[in-house]
C-alpha atoms as a PDB file:
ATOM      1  CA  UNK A   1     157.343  -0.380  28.217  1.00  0.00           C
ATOM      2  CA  UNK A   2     159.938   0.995  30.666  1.00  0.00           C
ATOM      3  CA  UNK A   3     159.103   4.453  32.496  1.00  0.00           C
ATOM      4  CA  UNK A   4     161.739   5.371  31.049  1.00  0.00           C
ATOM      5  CA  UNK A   5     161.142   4.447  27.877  1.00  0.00           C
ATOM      6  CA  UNK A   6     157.439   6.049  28.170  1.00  0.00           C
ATOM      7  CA  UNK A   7     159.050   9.441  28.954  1.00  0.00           C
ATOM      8  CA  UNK A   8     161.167   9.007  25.595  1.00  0.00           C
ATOM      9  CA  UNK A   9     158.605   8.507  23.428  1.00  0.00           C
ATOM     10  CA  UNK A  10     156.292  11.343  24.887  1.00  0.00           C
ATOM     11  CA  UNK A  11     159.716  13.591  24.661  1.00  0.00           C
ATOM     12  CA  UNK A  12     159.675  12.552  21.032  1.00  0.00           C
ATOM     13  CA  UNK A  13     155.991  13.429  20.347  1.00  0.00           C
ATOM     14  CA  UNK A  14     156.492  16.810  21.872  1.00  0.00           C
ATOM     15  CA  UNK A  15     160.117  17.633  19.768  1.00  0.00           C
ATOM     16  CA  UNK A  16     158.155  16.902  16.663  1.00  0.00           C
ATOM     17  CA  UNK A  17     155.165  18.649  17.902  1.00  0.00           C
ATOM     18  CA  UNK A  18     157.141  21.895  18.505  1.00  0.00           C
ATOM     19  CA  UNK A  19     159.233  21.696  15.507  1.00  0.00           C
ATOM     20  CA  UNK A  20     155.935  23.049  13.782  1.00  0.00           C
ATOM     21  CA  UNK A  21     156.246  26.028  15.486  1.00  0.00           C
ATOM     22  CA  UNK A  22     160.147  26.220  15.365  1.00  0.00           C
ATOM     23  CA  UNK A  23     159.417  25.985  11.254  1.00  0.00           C
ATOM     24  CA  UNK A  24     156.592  28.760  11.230  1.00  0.00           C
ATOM     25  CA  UNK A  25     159.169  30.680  13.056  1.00  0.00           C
ATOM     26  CA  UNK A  26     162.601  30.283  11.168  1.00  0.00           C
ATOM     27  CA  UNK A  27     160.526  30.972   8.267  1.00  0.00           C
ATOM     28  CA  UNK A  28     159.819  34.689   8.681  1.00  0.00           C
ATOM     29  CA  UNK A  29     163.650  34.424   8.606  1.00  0.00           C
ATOM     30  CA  UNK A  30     164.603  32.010   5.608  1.00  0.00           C
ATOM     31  CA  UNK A  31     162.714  30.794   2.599  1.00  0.00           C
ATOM     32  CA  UNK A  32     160.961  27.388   2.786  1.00  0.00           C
ATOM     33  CA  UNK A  33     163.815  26.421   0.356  1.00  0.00           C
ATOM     34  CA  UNK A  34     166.696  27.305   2.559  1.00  0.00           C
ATOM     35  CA  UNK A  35     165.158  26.253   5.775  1.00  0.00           C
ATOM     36  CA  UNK A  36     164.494  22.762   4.844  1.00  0.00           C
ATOM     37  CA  UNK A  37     168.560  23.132   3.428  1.00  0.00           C
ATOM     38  CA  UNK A  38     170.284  23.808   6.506  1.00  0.00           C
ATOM     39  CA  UNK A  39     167.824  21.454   8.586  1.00  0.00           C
ATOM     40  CA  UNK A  40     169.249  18.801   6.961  1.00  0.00           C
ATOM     41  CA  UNK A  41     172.749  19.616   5.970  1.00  0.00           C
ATOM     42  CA  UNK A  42     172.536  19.894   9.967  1.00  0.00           C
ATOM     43  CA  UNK A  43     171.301  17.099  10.695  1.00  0.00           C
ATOM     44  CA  UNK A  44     173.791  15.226   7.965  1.00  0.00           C
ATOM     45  CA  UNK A  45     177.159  16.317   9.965  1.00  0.00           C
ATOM     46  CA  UNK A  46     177.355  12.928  11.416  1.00  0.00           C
ATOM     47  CA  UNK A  47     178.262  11.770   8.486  1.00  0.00           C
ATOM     48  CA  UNK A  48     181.512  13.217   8.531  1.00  0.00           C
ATOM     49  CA  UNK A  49     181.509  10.147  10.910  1.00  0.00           C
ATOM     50  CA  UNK A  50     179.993   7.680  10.187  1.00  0.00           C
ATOM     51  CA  UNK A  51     179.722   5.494   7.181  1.00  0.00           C
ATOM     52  CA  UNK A  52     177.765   5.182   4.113  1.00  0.00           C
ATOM     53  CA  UNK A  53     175.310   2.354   5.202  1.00  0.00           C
ATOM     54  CA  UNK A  54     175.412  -0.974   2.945  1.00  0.00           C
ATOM     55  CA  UNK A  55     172.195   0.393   0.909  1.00  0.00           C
ATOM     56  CA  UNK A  56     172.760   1.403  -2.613  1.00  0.00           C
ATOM     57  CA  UNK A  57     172.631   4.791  -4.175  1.00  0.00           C
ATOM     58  CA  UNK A  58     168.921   4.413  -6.262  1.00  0.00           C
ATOM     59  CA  UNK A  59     167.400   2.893  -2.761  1.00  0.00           C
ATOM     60  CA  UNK A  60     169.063   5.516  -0.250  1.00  0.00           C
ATOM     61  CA  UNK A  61     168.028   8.808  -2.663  1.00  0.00           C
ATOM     62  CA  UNK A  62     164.311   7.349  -3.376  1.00  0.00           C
ATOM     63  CA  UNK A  63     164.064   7.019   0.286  1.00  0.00           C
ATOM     64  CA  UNK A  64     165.792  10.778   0.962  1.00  0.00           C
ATOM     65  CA  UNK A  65     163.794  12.062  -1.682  1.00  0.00           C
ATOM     66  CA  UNK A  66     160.023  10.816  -0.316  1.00  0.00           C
ATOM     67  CA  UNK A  67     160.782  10.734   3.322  1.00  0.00           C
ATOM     68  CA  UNK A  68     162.857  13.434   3.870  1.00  0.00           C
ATOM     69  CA  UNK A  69     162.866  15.988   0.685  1.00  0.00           C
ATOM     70  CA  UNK A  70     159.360  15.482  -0.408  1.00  0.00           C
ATOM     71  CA  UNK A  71     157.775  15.541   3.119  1.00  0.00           C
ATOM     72  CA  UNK A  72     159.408  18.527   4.799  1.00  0.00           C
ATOM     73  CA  UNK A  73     159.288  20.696   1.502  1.00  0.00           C
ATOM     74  CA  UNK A  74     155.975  20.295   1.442  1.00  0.00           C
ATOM     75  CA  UNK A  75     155.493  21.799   4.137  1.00  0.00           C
ATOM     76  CA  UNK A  76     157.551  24.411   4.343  1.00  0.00           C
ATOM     77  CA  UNK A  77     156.223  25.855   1.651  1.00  0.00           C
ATOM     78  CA  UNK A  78     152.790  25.096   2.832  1.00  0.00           C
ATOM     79  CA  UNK A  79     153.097  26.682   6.469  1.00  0.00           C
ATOM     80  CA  UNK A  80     154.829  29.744   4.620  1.00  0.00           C
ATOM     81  CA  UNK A  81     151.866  29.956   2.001  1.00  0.00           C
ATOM     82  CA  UNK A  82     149.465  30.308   5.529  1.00  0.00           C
ATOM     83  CA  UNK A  83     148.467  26.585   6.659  1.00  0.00           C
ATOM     84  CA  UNK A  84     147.907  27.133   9.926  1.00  0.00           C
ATOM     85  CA  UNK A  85     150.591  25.191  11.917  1.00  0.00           C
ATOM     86  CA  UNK A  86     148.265  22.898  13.695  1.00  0.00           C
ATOM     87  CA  UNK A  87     146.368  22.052  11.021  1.00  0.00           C
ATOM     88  CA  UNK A  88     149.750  21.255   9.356  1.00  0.00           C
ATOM     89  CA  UNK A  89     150.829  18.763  12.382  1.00  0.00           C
ATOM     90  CA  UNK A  90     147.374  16.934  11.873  1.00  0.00           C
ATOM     91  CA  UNK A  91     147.194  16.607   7.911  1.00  0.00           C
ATOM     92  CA  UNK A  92     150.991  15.052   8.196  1.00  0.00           C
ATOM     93  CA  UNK A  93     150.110  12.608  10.637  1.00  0.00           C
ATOM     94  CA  UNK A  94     147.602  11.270   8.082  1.00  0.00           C
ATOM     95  CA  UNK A  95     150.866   9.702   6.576  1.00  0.00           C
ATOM     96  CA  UNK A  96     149.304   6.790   8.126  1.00  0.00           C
ATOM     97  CA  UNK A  97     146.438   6.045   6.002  1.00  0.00           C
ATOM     98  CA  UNK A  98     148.214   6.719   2.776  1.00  0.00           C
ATOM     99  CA  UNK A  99     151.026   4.081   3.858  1.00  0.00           C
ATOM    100  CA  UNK A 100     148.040   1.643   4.742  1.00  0.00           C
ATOM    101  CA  UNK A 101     146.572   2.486   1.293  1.00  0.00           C
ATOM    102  CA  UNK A 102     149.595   2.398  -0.442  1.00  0.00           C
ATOM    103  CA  UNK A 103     150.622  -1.141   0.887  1.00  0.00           C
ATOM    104  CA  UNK A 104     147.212  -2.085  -0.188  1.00  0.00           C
ATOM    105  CA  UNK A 105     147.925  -1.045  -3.710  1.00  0.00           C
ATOM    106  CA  UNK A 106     151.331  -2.068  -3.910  1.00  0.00           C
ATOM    107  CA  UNK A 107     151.833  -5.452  -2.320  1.00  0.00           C
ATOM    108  CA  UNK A 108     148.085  -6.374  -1.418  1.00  0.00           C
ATOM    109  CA  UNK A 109     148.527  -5.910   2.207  1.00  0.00           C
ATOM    110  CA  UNK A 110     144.575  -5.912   2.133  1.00  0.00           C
ATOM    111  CA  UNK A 111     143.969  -3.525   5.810  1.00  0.00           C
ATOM    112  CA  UNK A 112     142.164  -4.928   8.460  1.00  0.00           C
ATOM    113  CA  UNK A 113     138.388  -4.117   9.041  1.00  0.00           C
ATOM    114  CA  UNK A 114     139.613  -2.014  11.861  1.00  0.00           C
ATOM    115  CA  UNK A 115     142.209  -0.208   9.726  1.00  0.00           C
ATOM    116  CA  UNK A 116     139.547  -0.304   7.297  1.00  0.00           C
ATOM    117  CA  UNK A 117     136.569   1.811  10.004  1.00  0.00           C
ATOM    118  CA  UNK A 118     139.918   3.886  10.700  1.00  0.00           C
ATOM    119  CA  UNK A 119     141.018   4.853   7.261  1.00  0.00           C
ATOM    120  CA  UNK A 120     137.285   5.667   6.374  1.00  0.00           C
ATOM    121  CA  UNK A 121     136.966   8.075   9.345  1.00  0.00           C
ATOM    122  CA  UNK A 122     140.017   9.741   8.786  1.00  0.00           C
ATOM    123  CA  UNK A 123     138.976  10.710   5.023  1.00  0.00           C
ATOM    124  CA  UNK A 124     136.138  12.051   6.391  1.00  0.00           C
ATOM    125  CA  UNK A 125     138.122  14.250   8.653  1.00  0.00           C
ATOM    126  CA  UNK A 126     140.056  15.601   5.741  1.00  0.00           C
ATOM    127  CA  UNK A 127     137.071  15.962   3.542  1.00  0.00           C
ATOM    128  CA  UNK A 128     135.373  18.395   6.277  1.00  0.00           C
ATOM    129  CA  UNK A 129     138.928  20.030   6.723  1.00  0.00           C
ATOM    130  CA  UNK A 130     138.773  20.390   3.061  1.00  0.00           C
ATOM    131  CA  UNK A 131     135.475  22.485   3.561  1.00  0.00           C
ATOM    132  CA  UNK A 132     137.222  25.236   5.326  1.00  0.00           C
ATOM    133  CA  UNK A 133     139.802  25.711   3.076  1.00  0.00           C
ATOM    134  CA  UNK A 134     139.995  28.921   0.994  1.00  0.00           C
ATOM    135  CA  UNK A 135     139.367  31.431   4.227  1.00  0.00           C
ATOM    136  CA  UNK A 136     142.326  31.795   6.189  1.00  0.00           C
ATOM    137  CA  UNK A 137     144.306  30.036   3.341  1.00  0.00           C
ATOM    138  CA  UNK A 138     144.566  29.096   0.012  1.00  0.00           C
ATOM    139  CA  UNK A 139     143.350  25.762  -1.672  1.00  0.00           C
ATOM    140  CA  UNK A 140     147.192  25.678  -3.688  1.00  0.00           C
ATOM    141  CA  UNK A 141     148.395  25.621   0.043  1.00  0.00           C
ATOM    142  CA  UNK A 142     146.371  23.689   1.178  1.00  0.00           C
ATOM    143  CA  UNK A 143     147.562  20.537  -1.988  1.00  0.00           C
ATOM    144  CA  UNK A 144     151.290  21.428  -1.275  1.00  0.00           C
ATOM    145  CA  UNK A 145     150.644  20.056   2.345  1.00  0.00           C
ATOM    146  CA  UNK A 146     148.742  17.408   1.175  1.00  0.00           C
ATOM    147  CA  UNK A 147     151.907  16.402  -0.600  1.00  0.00           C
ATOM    148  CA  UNK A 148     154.090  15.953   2.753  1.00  0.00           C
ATOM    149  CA  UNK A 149     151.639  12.561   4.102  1.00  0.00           C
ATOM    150  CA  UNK A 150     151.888  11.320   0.421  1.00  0.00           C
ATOM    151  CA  UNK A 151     155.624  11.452   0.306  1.00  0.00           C
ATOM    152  CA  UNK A 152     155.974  10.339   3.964  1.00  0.00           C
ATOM    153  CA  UNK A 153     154.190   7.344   3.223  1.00  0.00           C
ATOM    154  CA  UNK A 154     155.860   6.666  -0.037  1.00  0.00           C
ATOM    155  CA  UNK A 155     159.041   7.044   2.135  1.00  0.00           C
ATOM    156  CA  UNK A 156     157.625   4.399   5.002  1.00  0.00           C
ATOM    157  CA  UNK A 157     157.267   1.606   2.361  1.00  0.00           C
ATOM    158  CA  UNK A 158     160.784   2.120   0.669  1.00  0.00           C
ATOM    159  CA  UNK A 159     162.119   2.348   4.088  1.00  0.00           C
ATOM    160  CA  UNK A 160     161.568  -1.346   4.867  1.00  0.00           C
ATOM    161  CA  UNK A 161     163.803  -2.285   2.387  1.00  0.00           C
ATOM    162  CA  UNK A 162     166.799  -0.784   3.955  1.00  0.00           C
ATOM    163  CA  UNK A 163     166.718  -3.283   6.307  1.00  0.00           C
ATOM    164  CA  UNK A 164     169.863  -5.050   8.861  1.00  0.00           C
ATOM    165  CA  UNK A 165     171.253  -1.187   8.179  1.00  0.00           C
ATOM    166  CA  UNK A 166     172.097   0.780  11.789  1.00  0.00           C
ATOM    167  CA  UNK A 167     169.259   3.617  11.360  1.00  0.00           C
ATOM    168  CA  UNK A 168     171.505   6.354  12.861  1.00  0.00           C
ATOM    169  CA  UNK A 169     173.744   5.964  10.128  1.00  0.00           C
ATOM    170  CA  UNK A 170     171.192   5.891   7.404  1.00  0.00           C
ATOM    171  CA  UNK A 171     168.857   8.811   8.436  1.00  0.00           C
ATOM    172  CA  UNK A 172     172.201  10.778   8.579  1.00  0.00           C
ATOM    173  CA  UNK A 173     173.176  10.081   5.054  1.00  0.00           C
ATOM    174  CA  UNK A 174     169.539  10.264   3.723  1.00  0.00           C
ATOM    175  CA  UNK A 175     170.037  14.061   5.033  1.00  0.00           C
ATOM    176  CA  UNK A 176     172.950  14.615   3.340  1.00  0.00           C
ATOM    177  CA  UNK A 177     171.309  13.283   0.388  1.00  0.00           C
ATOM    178  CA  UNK A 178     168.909  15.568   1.034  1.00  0.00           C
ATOM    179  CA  UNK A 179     171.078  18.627   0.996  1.00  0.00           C
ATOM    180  CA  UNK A 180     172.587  18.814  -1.722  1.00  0.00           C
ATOM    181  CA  UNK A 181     169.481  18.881  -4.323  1.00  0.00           C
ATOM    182  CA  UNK A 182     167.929  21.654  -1.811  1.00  0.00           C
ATOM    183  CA  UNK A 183     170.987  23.847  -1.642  1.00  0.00           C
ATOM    184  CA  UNK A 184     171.299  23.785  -5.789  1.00  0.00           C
ATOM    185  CA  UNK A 185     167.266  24.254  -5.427  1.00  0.00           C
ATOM    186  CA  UNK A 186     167.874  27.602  -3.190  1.00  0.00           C
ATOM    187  CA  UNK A 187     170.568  28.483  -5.272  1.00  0.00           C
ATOM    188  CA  UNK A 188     168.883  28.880  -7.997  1.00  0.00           C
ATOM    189  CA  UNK A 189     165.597  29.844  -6.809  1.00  0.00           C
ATOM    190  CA  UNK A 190     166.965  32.179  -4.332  1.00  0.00           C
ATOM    191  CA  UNK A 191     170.515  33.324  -6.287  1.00  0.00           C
ATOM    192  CA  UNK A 192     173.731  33.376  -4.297  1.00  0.00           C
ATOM    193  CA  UNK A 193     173.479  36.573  -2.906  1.00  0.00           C
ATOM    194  CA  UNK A 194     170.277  36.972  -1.551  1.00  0.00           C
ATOM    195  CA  UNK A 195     170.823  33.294  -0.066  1.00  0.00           C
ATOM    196  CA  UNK A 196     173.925  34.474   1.721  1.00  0.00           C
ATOM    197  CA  UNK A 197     172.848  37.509   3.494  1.00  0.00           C
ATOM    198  CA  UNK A 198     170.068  35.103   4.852  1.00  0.00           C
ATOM    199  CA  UNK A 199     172.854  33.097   6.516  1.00  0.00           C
ATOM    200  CA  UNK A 200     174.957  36.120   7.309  1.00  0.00           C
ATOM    201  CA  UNK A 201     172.446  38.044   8.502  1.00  0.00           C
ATOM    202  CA  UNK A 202     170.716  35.044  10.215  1.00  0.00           C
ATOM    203  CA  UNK A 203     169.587  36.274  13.975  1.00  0.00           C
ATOM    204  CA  UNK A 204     170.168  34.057  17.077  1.00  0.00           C
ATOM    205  CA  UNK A 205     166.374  33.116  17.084  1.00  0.00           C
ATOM    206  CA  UNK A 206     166.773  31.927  14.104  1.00  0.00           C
ATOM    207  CA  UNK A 207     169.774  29.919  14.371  1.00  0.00           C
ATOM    208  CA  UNK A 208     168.116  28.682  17.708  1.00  0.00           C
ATOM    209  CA  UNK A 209     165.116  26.995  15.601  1.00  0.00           C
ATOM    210  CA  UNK A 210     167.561  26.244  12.402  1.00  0.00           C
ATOM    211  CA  UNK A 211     169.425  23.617  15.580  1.00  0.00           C
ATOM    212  CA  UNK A 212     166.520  22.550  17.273  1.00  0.00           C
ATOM    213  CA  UNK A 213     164.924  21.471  13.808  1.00  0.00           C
ATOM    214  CA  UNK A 214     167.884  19.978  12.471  1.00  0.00           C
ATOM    215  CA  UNK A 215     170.314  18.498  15.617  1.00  0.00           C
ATOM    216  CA  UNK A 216     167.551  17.455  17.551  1.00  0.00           C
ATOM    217  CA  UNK A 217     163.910  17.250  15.662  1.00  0.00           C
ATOM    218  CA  UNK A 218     165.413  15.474  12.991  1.00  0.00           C
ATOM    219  CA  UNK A 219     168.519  13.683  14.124  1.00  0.00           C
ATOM    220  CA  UNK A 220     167.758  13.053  18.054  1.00  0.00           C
ATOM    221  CA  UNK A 221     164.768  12.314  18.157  1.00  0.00           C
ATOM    222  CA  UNK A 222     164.697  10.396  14.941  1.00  0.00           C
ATOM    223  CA  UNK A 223     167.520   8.397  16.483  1.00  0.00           C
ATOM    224  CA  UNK A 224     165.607   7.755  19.557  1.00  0.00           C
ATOM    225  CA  UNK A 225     162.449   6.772  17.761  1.00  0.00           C
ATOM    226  CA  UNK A 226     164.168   3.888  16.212  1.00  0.00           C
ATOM    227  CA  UNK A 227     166.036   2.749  19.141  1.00  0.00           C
ATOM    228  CA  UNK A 228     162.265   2.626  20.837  1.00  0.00           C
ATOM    229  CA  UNK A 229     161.233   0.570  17.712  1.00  0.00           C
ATOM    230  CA  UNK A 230     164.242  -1.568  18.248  1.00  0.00           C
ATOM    231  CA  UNK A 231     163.307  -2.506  21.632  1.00  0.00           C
ATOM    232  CA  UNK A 232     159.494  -2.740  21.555  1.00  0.00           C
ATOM    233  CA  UNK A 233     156.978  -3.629  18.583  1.00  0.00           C
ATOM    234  CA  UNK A 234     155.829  -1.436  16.655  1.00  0.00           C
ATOM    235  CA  UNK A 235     152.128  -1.416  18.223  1.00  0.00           C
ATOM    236  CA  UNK A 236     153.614   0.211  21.526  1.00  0.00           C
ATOM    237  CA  UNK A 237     155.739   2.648  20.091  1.00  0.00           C
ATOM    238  CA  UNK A 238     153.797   4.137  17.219  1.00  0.00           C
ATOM    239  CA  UNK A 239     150.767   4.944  19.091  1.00  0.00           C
ATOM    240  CA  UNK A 240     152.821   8.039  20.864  1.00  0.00           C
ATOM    241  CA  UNK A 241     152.591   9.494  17.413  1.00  0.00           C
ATOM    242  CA  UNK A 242     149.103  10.761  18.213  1.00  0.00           C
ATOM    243  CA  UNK A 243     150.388  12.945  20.768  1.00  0.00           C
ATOM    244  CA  UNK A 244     152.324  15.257  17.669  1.00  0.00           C
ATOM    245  CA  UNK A 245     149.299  17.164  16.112  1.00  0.00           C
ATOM    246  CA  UNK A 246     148.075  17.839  20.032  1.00  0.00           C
ATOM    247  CA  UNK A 247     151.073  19.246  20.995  1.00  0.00           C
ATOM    248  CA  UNK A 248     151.378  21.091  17.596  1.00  0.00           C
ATOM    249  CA  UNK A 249     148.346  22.262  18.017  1.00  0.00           C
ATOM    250  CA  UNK A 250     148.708  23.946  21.853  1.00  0.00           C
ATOM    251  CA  UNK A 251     151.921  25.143  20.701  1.00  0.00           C
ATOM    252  CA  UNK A 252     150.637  26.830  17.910  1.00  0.00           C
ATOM    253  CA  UNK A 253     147.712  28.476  20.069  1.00  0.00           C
ATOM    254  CA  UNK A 254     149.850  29.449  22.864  1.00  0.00           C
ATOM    255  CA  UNK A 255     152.380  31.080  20.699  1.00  0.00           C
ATOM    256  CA  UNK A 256     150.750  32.476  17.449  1.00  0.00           C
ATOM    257  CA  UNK A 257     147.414  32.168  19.684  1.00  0.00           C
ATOM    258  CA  UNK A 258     145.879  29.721  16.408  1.00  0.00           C
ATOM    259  CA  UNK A 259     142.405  29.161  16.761  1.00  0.00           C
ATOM    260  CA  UNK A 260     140.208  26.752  14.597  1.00  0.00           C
ATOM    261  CA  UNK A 261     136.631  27.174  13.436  1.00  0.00           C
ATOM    262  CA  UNK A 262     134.105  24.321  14.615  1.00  0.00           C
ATOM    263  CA  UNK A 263     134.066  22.499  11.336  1.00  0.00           C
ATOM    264  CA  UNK A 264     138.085  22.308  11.021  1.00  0.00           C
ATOM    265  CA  UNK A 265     138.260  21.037  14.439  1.00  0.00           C
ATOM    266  CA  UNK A 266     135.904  18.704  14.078  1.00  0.00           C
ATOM    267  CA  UNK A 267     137.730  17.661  10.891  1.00  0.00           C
ATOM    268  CA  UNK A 268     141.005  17.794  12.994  1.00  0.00           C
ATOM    269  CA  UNK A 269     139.480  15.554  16.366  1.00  0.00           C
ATOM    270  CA  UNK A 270     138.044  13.200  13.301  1.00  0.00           C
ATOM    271  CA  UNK A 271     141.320  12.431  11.393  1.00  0.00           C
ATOM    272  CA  UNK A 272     143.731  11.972  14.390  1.00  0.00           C
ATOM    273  CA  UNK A 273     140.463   9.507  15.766  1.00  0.00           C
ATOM    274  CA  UNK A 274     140.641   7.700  12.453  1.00  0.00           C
ATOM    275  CA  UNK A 275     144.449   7.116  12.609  1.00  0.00           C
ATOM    276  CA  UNK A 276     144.226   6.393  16.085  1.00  0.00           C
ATOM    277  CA  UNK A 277     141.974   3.176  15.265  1.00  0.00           C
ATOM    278  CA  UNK A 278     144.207   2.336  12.215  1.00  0.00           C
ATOM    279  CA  UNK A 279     147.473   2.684  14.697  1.00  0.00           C
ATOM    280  CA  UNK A 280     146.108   1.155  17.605  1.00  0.00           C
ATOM    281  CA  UNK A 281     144.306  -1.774  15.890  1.00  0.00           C
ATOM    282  CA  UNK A 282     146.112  -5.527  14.553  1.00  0.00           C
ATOM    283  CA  UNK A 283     147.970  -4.836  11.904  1.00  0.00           C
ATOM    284  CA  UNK A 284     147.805  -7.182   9.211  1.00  0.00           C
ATOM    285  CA  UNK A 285     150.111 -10.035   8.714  1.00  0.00           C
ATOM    286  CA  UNK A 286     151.870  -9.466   5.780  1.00  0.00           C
ATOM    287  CA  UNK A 287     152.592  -6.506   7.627  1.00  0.00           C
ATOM    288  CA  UNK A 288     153.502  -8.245  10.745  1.00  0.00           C
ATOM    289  CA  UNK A 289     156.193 -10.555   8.908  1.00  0.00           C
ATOM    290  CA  UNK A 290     158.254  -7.493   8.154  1.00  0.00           C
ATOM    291  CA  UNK A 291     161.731  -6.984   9.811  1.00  0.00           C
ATOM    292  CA  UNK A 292     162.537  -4.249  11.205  1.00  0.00           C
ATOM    293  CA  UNK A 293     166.001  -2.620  10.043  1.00  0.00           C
ATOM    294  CA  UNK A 294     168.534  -2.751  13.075  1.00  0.00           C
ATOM    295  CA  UNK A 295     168.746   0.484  14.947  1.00  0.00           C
ATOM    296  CA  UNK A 296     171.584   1.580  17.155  1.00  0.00           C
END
């Protein structure tokens, strides 16, 4: 890859790694419900222009639904029930082992023994992480997050087939899609009042995070993630994933000073190992045979 291209993709990481932090913070402002609203009804204003993309309606709200809805409701409502925000950046990342399991399942896209070692080390990680829970946080918390990989990798496989699509285009109407449901969501479970003295009364702190989660952790750098993916396989670009929960994770221990207990962070190390074997090793090739949707 380009040195240039290098410094993108570890920019990326670290947007996504601080938009933990930017959640755990705009939600001491807004409820999960209306967070995860205006990050996306910011992050849809480019559709006012830009086109609908040639996908049809059941495809682009399944994908909306699982990659977008699904994941980052999950954990909102997770991080605001007291998952620790590092912990959250890890779990998420383990999107990778359910999409590897899921292909599995789904269209016998049998994992490599490599993926295979990876996927089996990973579980373990979340089986000791599983140990701690019920201390600093609940264990109904603790399954709401586990709901945000699930959905993410739901959203992976129904992504590929949007494909020959320009991705800016699509990820901004999959977040208008996204929108509306979660603003009729926080109407109702919020009422109309309550929901706008939140926006009235919203400080610049939280309008600061409310932008940086929505123009650029969701739009931006989504945008720039696919243009990498455009221009390189997938193998060199996906790998910089790994850098998300360890930025997350500083973040969150510089600035709500986060700590983790030997067992979780063993857990932790052990899960982003296992999906750095799965990530880093040959993908199969029923995998390899898929095209990747045109990015611009």
């Amino acid at each position: 890859m380009k040195p240039a291209d290098v410094f993108i993709a570890v920019f990326v990481a670290v947007i996504w790694g601080l938009a933990f932090v930017a959640s755990r913070i705009a939600l001491n402002e807004f409820s999960p419900e209306l967070m995860t609203t205006l990050r996306f009804a910011i992050a849809a204003l480019p559709c006012l222009l830009v086109r609908k993309p040639d996908v049809s309606w059941p495809l682009l709200i399944a994908i909306s639904f699982t990659l977008f809805l699904g994941q980052f409701l999950a954990q909102a409502f997770a991080i605001a029930g007291g998952v620790p925000v590092g912990l959250s950046s890890v779990i998420v990342q383990s999107q990778a082992l359910f999409t590897i399991g899921f292909a599995a399942l789904l269209f016998a896209e049998l994992p490599t023994r490599m993926q295979a070692v990876g996927i089996g080390i990973a579980t373990t990680g979340l089986l000791m992480i599983c140990g701690t829970v019920g201390y600093d946080f609940s264990v109904a918390a603790f399954a709401i997050l586990m709901i945000s990989p699930v959905s993410f990798a739901v959203g992976n496989l129904l992504l590929r087939r949007a494909q020959n699509v320009r991705m800016f285009d699509l990820f901004a109407w999959l977040c208008l899609v996204a929108a509306i449901p979660l603003l009729a969501l926080t109407l109702v479970s919020n009422g109309p009042q309550p929901t706008w003295t939140a926006l009235t009364h919203m400080s610049p702190g939280g309008l600061a995070c409310m932008l940086f989660l929505g123009g650029i952790s969701t739009s931006i750098a989504y945008w720039l993630w696919g243009r990498l993916l455009r221009d390189y396989p997938a193998a060199q670009v996906v790998p910089f994933a790994l850098l998300v929960p360890f930025v997350g994770s500083a973040a969150s221990s510089i600035v709500f000073g986060e700590t983790f207990g030997p067992l979780r962070l063993a857990g932790m190390l052990t899960v982003v190992g296992g999906i750095a074997i799965m990530l880093l090793s040959k993908r199969p090739k029923a995998l390899e045979k898929q095209v990747l949707p045109k990015i611009a």
